[in-house]
N, C-alpha and C. Protein backbone atom coordinates (compact mmCIF):
# COMPACT_ATOMS: atom_id res chain seq x y z
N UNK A 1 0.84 -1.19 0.00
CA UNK A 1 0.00 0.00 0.00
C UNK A 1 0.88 1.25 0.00
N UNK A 2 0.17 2.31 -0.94
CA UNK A 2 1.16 3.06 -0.70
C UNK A 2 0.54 4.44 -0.12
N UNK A 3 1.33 5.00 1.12
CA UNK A 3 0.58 4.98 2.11
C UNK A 3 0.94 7.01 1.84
N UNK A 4 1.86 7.27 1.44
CA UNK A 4 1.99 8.66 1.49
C UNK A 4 1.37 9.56 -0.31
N UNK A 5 1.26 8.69 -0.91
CA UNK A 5 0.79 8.89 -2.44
C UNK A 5 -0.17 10.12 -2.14
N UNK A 6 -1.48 9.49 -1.89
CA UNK A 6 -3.07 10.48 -1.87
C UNK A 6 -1.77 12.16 -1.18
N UNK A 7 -1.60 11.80 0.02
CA UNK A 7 -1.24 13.41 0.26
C UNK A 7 -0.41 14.11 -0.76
N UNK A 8 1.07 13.22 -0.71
CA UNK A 8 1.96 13.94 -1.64
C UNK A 8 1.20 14.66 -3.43
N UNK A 9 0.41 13.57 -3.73
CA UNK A 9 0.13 13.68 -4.95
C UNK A 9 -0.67 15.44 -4.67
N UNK A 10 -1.90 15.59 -3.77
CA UNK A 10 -2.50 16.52 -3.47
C UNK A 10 -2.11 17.37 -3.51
N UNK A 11 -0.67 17.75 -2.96
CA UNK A 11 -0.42 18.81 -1.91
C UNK A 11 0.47 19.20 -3.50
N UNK A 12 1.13 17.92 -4.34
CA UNK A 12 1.83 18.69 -5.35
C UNK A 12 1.05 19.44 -6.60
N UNK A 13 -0.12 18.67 -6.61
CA UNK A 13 -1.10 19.35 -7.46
C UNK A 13 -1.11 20.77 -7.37
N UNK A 14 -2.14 20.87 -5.94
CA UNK A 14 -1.90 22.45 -5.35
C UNK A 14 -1.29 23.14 -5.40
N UNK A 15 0.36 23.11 -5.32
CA UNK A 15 1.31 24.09 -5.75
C UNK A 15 1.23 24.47 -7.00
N UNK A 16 0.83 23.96 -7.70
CA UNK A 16 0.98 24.49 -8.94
C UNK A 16 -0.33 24.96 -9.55
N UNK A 17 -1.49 25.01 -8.79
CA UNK A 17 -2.60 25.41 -8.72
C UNK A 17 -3.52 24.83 -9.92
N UNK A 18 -2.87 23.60 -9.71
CA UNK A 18 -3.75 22.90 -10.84
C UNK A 18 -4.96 22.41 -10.02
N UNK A 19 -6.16 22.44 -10.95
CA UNK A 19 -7.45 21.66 -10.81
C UNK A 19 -7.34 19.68 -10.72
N UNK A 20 -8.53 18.82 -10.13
CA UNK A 20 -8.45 17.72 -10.91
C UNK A 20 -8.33 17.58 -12.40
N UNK A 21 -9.09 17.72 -12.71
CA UNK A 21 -9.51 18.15 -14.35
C UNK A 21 -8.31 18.75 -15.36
N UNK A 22 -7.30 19.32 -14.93
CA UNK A 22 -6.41 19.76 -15.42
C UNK A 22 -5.18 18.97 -15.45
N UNK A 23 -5.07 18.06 -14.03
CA UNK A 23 -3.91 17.15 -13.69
C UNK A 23 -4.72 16.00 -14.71
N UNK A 24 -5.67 15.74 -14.85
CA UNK A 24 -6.31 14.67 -15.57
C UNK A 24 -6.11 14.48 -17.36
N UNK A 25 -6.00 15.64 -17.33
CA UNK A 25 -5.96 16.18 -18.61
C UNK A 25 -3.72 16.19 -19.54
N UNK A 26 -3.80 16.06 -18.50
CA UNK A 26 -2.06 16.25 -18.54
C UNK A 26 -1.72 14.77 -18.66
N UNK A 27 -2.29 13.83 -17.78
CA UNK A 27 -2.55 12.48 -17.26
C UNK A 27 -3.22 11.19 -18.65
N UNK A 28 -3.96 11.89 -19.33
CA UNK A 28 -4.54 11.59 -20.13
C UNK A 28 -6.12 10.38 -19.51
N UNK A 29 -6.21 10.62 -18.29
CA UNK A 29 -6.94 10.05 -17.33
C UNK A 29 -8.27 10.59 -17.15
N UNK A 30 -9.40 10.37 -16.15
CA UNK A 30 -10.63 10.88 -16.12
C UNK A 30 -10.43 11.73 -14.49
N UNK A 31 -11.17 13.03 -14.83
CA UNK A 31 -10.83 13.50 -13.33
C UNK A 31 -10.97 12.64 -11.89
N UNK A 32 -12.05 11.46 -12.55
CA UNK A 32 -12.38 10.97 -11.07
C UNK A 32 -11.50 9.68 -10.75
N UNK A 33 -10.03 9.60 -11.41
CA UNK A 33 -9.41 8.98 -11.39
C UNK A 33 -8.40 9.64 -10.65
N UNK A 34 -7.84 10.83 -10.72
CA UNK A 34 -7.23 11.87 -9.86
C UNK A 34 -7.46 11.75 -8.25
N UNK A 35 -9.23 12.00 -8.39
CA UNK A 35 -9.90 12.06 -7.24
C UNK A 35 -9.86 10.57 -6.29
N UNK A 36 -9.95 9.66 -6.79
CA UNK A 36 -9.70 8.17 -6.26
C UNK A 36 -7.92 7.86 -6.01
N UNK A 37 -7.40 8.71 -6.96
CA UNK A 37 -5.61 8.68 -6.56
C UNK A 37 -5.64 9.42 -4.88
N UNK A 38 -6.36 10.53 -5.27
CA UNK A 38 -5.94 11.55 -3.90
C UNK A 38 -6.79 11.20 -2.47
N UNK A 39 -7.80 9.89 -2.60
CA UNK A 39 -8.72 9.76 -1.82
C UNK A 39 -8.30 8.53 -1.26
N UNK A 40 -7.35 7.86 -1.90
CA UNK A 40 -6.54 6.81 -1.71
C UNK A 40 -7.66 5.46 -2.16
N UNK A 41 -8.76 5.35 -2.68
CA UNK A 41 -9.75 4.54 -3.11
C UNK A 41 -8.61 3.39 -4.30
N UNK A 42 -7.87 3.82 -4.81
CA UNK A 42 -7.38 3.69 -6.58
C UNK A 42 -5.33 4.09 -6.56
N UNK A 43 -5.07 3.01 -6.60
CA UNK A 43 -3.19 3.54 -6.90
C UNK A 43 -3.33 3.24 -8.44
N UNK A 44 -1.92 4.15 -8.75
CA UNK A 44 -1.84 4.20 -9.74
C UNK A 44 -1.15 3.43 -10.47
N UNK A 45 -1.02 2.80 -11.87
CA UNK A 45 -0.14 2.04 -12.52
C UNK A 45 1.05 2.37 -13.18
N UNK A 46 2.48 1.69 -12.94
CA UNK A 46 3.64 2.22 -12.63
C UNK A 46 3.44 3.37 -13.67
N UNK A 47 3.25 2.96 -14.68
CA UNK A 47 3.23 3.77 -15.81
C UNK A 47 2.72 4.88 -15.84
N UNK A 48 1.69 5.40 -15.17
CA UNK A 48 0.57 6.73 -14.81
C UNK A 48 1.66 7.30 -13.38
N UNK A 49 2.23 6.68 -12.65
CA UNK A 49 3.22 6.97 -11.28
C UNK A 49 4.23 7.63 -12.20
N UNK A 50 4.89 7.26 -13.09
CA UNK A 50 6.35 7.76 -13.49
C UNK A 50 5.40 8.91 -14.61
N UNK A 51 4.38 9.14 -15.34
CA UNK A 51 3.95 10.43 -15.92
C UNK A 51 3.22 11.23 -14.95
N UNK A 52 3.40 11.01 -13.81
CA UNK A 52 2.95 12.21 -12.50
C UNK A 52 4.39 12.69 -12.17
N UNK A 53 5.50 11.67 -11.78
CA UNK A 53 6.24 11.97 -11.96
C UNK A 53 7.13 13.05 -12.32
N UNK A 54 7.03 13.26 -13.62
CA UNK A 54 7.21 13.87 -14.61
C UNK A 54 6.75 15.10 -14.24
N UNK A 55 5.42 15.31 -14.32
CA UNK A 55 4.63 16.42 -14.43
C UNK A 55 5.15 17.43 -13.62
N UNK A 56 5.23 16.83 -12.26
CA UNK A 56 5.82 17.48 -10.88
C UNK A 56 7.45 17.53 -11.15
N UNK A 57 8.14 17.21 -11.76
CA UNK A 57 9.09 16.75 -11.81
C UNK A 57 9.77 16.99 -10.29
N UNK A 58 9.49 15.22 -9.91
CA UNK A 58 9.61 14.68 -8.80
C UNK A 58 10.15 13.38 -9.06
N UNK A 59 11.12 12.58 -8.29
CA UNK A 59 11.21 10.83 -8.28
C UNK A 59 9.74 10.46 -7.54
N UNK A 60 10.00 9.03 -8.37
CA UNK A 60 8.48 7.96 -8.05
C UNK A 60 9.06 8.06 -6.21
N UNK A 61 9.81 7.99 -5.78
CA UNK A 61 10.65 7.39 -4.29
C UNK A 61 9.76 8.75 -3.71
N UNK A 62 9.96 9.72 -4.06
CA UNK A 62 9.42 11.07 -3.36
C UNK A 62 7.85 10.65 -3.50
N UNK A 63 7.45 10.30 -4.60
CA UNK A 63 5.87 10.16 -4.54
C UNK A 63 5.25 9.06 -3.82
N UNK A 64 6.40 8.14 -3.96
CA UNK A 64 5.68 7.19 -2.88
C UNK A 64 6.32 7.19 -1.40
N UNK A 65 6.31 8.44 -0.80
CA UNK A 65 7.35 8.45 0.55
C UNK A 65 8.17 7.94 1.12
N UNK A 66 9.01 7.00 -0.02
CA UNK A 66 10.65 6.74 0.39
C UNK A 66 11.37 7.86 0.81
N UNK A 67 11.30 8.74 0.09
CA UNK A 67 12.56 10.22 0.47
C UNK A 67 11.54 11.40 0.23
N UNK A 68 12.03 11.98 1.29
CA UNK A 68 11.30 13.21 1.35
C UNK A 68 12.10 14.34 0.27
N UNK A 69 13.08 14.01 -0.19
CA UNK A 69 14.01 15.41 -1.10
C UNK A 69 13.34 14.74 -2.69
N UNK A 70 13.21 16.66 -2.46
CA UNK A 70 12.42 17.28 -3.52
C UNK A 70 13.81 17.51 -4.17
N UNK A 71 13.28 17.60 -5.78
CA UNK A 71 14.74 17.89 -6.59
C UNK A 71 15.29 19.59 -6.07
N UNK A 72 14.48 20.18 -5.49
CA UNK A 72 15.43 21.83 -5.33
C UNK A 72 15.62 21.86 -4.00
N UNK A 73 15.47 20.92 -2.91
CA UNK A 73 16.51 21.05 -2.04
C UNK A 73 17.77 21.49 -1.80
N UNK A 74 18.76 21.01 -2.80
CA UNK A 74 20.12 21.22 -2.39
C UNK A 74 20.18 22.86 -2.97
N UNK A 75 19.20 23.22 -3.34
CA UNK A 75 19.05 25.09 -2.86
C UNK A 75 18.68 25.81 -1.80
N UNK A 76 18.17 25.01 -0.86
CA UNK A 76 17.63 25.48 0.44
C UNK A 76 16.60 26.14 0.28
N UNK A 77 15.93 25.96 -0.80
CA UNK A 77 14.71 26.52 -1.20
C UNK A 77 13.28 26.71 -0.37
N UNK A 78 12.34 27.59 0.16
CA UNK A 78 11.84 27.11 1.20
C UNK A 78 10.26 26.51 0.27
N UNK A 79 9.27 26.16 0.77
CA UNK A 79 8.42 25.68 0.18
C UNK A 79 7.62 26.23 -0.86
N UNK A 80 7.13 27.39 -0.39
CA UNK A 80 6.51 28.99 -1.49
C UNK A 80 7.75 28.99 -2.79
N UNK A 81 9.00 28.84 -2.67
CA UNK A 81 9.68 29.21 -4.09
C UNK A 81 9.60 27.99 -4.80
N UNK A 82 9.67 26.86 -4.37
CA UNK A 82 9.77 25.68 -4.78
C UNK A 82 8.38 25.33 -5.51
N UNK A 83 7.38 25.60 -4.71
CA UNK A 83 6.18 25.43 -5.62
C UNK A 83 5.87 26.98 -7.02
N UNK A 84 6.59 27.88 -7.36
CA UNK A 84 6.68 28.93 -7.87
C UNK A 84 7.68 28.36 -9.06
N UNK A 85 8.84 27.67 -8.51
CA UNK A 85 9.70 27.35 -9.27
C UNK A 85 8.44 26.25 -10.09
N UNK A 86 7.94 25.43 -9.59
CA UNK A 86 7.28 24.05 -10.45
C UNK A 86 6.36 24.99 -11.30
N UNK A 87 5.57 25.82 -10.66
CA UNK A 87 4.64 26.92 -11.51
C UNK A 87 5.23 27.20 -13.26
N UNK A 88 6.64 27.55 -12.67
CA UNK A 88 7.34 27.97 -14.23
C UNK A 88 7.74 27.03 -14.86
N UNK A 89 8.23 25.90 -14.42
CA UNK A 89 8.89 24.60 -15.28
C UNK A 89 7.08 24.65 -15.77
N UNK A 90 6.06 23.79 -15.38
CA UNK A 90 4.73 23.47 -15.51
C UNK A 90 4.52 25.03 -16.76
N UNK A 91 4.62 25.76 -17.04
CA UNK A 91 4.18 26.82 -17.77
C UNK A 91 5.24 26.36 -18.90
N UNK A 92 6.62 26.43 -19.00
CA UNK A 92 7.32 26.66 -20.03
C UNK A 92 7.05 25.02 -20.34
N UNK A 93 6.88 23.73 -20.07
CA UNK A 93 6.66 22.62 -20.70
C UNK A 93 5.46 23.32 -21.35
N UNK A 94 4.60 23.48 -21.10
CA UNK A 94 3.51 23.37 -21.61
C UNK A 94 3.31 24.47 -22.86
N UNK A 95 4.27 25.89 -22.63
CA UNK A 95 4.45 26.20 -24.07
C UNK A 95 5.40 25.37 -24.72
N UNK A 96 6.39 24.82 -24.44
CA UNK A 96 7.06 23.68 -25.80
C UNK A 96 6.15 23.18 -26.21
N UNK A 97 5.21 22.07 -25.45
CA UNK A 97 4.65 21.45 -25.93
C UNK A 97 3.60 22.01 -27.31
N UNK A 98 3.38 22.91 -27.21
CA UNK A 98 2.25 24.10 -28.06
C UNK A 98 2.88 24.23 -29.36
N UNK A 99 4.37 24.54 -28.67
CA UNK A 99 5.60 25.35 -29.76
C UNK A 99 5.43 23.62 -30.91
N UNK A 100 5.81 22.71 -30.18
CA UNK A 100 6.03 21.42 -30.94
C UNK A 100 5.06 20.98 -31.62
N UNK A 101 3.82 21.30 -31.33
CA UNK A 101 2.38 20.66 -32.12
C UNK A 101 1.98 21.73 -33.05
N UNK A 102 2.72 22.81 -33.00
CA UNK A 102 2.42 24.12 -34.25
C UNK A 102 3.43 23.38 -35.40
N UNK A 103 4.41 23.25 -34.94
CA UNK A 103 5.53 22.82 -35.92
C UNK A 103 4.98 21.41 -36.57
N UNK A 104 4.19 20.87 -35.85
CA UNK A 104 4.22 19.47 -36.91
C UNK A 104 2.92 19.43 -37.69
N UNK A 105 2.25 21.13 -37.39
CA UNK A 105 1.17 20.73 -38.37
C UNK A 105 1.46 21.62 -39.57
């Protein structure tokens, strides 16, 4: 069981002020699949774990509460910049991604 998922997953959503519906959408998942991740009803399959992963760009070990270090630790970063920092990675993926699907049409 994995016992720290529902919070971590939550609390990383929130920083970045994403909706269900929006993490779902990133996920390629149904919001109420989010909602059963964060309610702890539903774990996820490795494969959906390592594209949350991603999203947050976080290790699976951090998402499943092996290690508490976040990748901007060794900045001493306090929690408010760290979720500000994910704000901007989460913004500039998501214009590449835009930039890359203009280009291939």
């Amino acid at each position: 069981m994995i016992f720290l998922f529902p919070s971590r997953l939550k609390e990383l959503r929130q920083s970045m002020n994403l909706h269900q519906e929006a993490l779902a959408s990133l996920l390629s998942v149904d919001r109420s699949t989010i909602s059963s991740y964060e309610s702890d009803m539903r774990q996820p399959p490795l494969g959906t774990l390592m594209r949350i992963a991603d999203v947050f760009g976080v290790s699976t070990d951090y998402l499943l509460g092996r290690t508490k270090q976040l990748s901007f630790d060794e900045f001493d970063l306090d929690g408010e910049d760290i979720a500000a920092l994910r704000r901007m990675a989460f913004a500039l993926s998501e214009k590449n991604k835009r930039i890359h699907q203009m280009q291939e049409h």
